[in-house]
PDB file of N, CA and C in Angstrom:
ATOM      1  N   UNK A   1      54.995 144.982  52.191  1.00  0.00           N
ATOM      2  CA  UNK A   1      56.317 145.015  52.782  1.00  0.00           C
ATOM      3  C   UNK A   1      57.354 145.190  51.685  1.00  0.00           C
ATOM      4  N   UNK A   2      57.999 146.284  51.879  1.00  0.00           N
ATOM      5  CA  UNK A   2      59.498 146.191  50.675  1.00  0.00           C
ATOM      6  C   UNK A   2      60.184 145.571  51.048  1.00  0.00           C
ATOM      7  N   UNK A   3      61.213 145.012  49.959  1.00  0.00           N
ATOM      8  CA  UNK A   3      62.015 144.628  50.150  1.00  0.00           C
ATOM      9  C   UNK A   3      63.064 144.982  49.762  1.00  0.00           C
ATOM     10  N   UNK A   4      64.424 145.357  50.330  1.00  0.00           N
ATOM     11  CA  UNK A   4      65.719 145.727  49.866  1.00  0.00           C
ATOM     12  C   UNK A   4      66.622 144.976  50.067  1.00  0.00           C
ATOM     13  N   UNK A   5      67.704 145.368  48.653  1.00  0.00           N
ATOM     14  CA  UNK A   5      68.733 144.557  48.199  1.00  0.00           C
ATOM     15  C   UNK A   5      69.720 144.718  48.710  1.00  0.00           C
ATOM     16  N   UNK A   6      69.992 143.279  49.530  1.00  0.00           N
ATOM     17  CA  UNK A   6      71.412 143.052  50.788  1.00  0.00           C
ATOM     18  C   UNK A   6      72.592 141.792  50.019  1.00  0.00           C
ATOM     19  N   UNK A   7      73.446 142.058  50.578  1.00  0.00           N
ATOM     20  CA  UNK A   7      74.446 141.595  49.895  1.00  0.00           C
ATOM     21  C   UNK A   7      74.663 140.109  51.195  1.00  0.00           C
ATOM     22  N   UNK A   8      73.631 139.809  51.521  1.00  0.00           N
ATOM     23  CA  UNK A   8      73.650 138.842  52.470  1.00  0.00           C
ATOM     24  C   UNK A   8      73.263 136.828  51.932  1.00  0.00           C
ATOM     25  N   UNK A   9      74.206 136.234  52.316  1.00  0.00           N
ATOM     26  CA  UNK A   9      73.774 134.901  52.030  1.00  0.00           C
ATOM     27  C   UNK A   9      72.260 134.669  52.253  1.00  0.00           C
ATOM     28  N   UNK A  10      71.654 134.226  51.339  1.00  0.00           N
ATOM     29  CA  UNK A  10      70.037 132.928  51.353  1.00  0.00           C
ATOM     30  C   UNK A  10      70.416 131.727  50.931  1.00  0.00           C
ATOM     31  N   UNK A  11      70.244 130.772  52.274  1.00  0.00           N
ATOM     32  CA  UNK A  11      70.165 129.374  51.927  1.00  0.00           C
ATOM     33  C   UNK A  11      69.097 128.625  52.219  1.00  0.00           C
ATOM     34  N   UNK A  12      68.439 127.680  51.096  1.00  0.00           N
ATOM     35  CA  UNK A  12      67.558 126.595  51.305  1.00  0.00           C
ATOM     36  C   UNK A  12      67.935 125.430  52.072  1.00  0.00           C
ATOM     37  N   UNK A  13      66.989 124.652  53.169  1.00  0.00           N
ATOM     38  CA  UNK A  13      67.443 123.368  53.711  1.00  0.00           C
ATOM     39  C   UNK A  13      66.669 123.286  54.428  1.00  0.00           C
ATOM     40  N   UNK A  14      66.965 121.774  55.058  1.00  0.00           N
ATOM     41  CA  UNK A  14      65.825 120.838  55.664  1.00  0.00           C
ATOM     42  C   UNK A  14      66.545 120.852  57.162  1.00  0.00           C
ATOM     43  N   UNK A  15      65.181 121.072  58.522  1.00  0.00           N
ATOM     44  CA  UNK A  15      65.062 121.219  59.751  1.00  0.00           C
ATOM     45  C   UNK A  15      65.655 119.851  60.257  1.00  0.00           C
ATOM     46  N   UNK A  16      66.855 119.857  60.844  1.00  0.00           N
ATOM     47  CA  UNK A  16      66.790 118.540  60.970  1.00  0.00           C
ATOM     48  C   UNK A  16      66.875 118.245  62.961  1.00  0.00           C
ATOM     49  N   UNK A  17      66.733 119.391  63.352  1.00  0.00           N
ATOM     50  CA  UNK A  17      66.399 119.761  65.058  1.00  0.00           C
ATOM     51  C   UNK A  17      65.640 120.746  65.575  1.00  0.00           C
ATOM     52  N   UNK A  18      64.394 120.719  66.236  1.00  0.00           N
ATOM     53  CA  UNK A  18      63.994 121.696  66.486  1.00  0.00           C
ATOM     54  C   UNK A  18      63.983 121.910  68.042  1.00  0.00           C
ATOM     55  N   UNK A  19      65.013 121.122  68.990  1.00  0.00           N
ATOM     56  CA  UNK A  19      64.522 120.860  70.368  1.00  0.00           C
ATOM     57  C   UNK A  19      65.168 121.734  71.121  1.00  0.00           C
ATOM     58  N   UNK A  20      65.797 122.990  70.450  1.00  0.00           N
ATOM     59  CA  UNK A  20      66.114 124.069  71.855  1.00  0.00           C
ATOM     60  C   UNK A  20      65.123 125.303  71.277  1.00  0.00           C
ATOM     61  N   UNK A  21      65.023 125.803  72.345  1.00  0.00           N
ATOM     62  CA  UNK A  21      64.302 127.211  72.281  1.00  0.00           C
ATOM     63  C   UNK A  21      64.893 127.793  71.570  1.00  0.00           C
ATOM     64  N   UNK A  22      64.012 128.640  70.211  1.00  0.00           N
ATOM     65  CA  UNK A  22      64.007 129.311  69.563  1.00  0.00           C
ATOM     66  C   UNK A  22      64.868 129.193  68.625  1.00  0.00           C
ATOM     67  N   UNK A  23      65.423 127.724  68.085  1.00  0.00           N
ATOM     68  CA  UNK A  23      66.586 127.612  67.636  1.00  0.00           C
ATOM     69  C   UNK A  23      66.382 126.082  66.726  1.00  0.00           C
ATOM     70  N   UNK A  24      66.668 126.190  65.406  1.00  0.00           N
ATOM     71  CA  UNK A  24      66.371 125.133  64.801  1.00  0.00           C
ATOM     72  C   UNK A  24      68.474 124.885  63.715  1.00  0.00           C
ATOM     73  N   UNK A  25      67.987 123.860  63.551  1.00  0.00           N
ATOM     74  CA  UNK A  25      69.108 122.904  62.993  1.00  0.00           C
ATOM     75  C   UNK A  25      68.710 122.872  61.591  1.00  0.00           C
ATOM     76  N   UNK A  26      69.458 123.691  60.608  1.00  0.00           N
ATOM     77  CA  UNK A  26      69.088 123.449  59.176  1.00  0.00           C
ATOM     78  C   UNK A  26      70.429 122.470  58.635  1.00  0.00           C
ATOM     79  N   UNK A  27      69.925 121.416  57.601  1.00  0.00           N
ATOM     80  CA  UNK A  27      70.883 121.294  56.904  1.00  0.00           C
ATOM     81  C   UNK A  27      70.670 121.160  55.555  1.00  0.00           C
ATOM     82  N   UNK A  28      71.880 122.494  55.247  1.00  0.00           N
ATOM     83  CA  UNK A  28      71.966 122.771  53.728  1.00  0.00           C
ATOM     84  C   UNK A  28      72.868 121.950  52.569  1.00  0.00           C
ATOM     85  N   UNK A  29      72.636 121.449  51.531  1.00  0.00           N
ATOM     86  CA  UNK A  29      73.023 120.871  50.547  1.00  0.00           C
ATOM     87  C   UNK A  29      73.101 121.427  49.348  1.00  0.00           C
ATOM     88  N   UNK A  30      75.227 121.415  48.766  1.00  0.00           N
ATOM     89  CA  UNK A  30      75.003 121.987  47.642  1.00  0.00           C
ATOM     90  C   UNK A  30      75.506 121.098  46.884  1.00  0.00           C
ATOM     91  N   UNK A  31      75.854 121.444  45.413  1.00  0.00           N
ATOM     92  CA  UNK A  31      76.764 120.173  44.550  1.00  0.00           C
ATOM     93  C   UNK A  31      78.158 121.012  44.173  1.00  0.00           C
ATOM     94  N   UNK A  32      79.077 120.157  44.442  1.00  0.00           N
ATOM     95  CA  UNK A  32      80.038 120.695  43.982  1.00  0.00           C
ATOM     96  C   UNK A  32      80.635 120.109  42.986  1.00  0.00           C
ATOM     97  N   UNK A  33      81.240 120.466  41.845  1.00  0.00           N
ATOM     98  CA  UNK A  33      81.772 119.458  40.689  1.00  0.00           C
ATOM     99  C   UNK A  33      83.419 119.263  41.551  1.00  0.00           C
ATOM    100  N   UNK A  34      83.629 117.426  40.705  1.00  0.00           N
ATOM    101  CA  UNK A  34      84.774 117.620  41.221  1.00  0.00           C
ATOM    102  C   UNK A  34      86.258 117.847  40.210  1.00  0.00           C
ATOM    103  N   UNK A  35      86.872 118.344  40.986  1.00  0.00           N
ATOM    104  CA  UNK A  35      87.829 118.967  40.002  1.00  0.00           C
ATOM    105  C   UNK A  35      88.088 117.670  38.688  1.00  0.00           C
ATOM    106  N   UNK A  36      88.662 116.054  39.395  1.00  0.00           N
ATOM    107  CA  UNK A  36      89.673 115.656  38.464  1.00  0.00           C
ATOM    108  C   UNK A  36      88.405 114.832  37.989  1.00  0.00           C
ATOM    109  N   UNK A  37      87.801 114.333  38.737  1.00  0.00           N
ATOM    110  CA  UNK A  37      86.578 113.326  38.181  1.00  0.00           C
ATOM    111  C   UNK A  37      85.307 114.189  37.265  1.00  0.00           C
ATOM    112  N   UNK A  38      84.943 114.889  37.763  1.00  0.00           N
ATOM    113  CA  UNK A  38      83.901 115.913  36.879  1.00  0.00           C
ATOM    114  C   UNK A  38      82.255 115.885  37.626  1.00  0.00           C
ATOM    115  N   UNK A  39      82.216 114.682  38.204  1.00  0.00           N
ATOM    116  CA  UNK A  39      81.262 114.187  38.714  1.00  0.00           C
ATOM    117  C   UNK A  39      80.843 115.617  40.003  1.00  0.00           C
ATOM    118  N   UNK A  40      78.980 115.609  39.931  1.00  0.00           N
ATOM    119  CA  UNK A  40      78.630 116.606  41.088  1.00  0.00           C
ATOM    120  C   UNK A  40      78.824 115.694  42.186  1.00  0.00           C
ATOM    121  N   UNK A  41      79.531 116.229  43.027  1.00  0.00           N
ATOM    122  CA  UNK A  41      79.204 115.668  44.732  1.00  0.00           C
ATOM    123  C   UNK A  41      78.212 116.542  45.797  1.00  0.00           C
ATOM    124  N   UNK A  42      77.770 115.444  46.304  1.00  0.00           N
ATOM    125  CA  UNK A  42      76.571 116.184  47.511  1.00  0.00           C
ATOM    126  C   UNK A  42      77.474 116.926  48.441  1.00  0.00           C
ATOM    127  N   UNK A  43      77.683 117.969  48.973  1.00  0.00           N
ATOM    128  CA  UNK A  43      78.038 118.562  50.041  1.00  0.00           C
ATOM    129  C   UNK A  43      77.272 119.044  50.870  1.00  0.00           C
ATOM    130  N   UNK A  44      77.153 118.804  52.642  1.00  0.00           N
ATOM    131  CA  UNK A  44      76.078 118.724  53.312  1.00  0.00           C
ATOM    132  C   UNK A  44      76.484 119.640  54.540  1.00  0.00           C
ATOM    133  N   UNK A  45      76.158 120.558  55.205  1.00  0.00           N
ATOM    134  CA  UNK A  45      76.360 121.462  56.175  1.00  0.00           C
ATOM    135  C   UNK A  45      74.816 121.834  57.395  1.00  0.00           C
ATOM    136  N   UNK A  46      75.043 121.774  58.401  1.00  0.00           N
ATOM    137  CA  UNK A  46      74.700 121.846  59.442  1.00  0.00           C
ATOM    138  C   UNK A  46      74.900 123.816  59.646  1.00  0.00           C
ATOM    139  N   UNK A  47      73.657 124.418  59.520  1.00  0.00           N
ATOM    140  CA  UNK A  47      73.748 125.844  60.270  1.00  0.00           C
ATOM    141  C   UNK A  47      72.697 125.624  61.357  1.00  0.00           C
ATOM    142  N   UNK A  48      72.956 126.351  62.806  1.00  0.00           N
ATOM    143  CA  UNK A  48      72.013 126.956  63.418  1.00  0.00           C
ATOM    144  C   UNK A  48      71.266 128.212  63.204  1.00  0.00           C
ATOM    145  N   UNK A  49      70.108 128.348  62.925  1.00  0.00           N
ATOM    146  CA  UNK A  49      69.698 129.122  62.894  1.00  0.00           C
ATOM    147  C   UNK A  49      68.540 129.851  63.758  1.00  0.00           C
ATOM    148  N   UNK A  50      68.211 130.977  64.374  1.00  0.00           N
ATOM    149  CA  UNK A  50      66.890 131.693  64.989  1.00  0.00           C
ATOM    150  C   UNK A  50      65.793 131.299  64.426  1.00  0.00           C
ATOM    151  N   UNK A  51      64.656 130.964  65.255  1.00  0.00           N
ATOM    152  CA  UNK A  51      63.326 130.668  64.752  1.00  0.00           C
ATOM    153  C   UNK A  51      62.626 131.226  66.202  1.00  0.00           C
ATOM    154  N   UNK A  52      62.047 132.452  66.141  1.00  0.00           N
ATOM    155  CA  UNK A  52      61.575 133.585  67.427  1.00  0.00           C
ATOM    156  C   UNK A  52      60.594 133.076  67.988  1.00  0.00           C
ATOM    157  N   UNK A  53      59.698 132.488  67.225  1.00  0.00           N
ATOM    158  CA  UNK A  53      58.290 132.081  67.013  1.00  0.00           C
ATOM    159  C   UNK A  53      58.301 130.363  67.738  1.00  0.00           C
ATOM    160  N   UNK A  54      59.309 130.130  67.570  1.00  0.00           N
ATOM    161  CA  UNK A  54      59.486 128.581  67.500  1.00  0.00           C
ATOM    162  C   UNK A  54      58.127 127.740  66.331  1.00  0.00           C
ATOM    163  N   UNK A  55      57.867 128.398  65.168  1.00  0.00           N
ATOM    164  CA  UNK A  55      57.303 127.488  64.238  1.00  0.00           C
ATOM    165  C   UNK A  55      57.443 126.707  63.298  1.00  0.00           C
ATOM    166  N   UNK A  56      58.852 126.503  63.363  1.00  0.00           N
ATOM    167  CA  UNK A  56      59.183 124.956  62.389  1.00  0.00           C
ATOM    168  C   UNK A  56      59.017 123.335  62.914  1.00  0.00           C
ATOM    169  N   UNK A  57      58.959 122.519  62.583  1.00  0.00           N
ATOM    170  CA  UNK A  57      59.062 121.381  62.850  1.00  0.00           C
ATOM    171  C   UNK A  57      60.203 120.844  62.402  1.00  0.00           C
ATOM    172  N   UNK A  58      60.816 119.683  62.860  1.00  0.00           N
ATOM    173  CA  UNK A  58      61.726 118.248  61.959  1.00  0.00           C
ATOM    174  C   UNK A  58      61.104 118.184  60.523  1.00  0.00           C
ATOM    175  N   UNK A  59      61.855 118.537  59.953  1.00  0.00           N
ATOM    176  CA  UNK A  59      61.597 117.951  57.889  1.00  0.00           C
ATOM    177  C   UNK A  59      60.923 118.785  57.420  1.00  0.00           C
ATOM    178  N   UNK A  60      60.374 120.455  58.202  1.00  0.00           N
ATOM    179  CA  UNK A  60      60.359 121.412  57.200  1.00  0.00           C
ATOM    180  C   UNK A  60      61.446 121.893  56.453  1.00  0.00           C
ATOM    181  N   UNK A  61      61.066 122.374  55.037  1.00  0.00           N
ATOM    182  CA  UNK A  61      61.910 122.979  54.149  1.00  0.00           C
ATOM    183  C   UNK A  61      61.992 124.178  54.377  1.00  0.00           C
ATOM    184  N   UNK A  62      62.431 124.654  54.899  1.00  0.00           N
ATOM    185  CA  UNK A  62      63.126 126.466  55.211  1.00  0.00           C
ATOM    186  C   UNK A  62      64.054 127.501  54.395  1.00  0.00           C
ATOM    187  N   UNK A  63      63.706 128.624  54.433  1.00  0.00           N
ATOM    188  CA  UNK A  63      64.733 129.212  53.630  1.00  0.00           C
ATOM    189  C   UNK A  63      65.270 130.513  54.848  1.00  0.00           C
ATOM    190  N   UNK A  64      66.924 130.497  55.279  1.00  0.00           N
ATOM    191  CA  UNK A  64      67.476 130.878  56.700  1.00  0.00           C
ATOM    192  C   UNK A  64      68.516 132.549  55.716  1.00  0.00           C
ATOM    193  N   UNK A  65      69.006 133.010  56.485  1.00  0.00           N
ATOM    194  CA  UNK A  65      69.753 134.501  56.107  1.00  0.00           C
ATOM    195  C   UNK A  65      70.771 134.588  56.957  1.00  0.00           C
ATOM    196  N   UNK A  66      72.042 135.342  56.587  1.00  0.00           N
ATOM    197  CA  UNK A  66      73.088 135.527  57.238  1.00  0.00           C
ATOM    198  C   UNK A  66      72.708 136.510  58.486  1.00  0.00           C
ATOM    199  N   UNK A  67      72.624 136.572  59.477  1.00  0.00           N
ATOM    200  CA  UNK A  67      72.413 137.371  60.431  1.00  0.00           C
ATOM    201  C   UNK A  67      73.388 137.867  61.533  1.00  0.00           C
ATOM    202  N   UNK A  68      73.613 138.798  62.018  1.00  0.00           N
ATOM    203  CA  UNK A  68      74.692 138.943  63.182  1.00  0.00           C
ATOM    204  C   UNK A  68      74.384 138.057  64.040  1.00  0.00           C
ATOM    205  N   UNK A  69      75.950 137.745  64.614  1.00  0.00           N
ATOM    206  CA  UNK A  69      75.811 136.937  65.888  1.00  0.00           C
ATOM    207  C   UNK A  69      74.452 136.642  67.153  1.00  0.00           C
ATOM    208  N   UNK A  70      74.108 135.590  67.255  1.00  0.00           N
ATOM    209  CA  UNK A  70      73.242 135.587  68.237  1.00  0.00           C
ATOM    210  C   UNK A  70      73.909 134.888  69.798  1.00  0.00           C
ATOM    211  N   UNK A  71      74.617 133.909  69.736  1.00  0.00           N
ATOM    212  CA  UNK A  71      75.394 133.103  70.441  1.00  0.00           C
ATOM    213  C   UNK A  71      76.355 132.854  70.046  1.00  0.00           C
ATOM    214  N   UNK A  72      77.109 131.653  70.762  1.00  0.00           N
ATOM    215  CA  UNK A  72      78.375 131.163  69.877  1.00  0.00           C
ATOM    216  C   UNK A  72      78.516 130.241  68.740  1.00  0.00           C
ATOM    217  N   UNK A  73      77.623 129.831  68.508  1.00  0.00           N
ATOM    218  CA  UNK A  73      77.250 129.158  66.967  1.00  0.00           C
ATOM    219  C   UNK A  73      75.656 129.535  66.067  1.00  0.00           C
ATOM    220  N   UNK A  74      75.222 130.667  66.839  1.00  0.00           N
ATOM    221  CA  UNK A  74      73.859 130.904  65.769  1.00  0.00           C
ATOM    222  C   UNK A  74      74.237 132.113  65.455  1.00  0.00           C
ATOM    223  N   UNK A  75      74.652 132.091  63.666  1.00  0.00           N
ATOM    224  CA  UNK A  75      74.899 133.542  63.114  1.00  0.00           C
ATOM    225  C   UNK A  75      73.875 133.570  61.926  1.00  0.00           C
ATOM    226  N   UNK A  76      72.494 132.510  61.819  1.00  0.00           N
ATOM    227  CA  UNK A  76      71.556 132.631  60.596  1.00  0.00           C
ATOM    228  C   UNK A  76      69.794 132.710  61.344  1.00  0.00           C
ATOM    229  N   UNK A  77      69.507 133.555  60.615  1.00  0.00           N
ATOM    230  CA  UNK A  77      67.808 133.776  60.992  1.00  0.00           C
ATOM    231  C   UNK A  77      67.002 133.292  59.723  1.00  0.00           C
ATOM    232  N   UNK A  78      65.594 132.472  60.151  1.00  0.00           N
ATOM    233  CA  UNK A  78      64.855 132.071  59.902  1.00  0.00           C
ATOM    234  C   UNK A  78      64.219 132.923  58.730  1.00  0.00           C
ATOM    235  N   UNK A  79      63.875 133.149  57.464  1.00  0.00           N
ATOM    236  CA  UNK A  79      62.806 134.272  57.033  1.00  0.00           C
ATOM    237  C   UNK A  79      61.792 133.628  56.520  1.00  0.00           C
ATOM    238  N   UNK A  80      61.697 132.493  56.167  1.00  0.00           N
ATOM    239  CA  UNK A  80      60.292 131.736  55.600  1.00  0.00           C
ATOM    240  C   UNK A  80      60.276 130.431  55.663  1.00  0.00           C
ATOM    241  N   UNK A  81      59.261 129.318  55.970  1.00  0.00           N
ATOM    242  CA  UNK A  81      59.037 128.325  55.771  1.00  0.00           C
ATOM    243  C   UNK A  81      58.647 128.139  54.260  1.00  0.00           C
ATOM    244  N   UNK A  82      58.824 127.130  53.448  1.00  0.00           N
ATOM    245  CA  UNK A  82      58.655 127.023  52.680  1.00  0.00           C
ATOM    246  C   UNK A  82      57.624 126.033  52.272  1.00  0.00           C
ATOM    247  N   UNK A  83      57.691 124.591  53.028  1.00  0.00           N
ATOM    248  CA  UNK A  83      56.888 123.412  52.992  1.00  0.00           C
ATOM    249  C   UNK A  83      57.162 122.913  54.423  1.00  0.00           C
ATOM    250  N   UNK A  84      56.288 122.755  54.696  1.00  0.00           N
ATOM    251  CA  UNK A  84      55.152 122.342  56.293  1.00  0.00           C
ATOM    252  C   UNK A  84      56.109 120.580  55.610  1.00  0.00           C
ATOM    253  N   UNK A  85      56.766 119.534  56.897  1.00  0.00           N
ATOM    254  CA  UNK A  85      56.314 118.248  57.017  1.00  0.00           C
ATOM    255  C   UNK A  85      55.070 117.871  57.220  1.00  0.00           C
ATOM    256  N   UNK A  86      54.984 116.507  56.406  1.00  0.00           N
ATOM    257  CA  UNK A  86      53.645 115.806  56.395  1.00  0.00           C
ATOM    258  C   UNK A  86      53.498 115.328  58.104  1.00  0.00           C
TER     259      UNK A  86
END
């Protein structure tokens, strides 16, 4: 399979809903420094994303893609599991 170079967001994160059809709950975590303190802070975000297959579980590690609109809050698709929950 090739692959070509898109100018599209990839984000890593953890499944934290998998209970509607075809549709899982990632949440992504980045660090942001802070301006006056210096210190990294956790910053934590909630995307919906497509899963066609419905094969993720709760507390897989996923990696999701910017995708056109699917509904009114799912604009990211699924492209790989990364680590299966125990």
């Amino acid at each position: 399979m090739e692959e070509h170079k898109s100018n599209r967001r990839v984000l890593t994160g953890i499944v934290v809903s998998d209970k509607c059809d075809k549709t899982i709950v990632v949440r992504v975590e980045t660090l942001v420094k802070h301006p006056l303190v210096k210190k990294y802070i956790r910053r934590r975000k909630k995307f919906m994303a497509h899963d066609p297959m419905n094969e993720c579980g709760m507390g897989d590690k996923v990696q999701i893609i910017e995708h056109r609109p699917l509904s009114a809050r799912k604009r990211w698709h699924l492209v790989k599991i990364m680590e299966k929950a125990k």
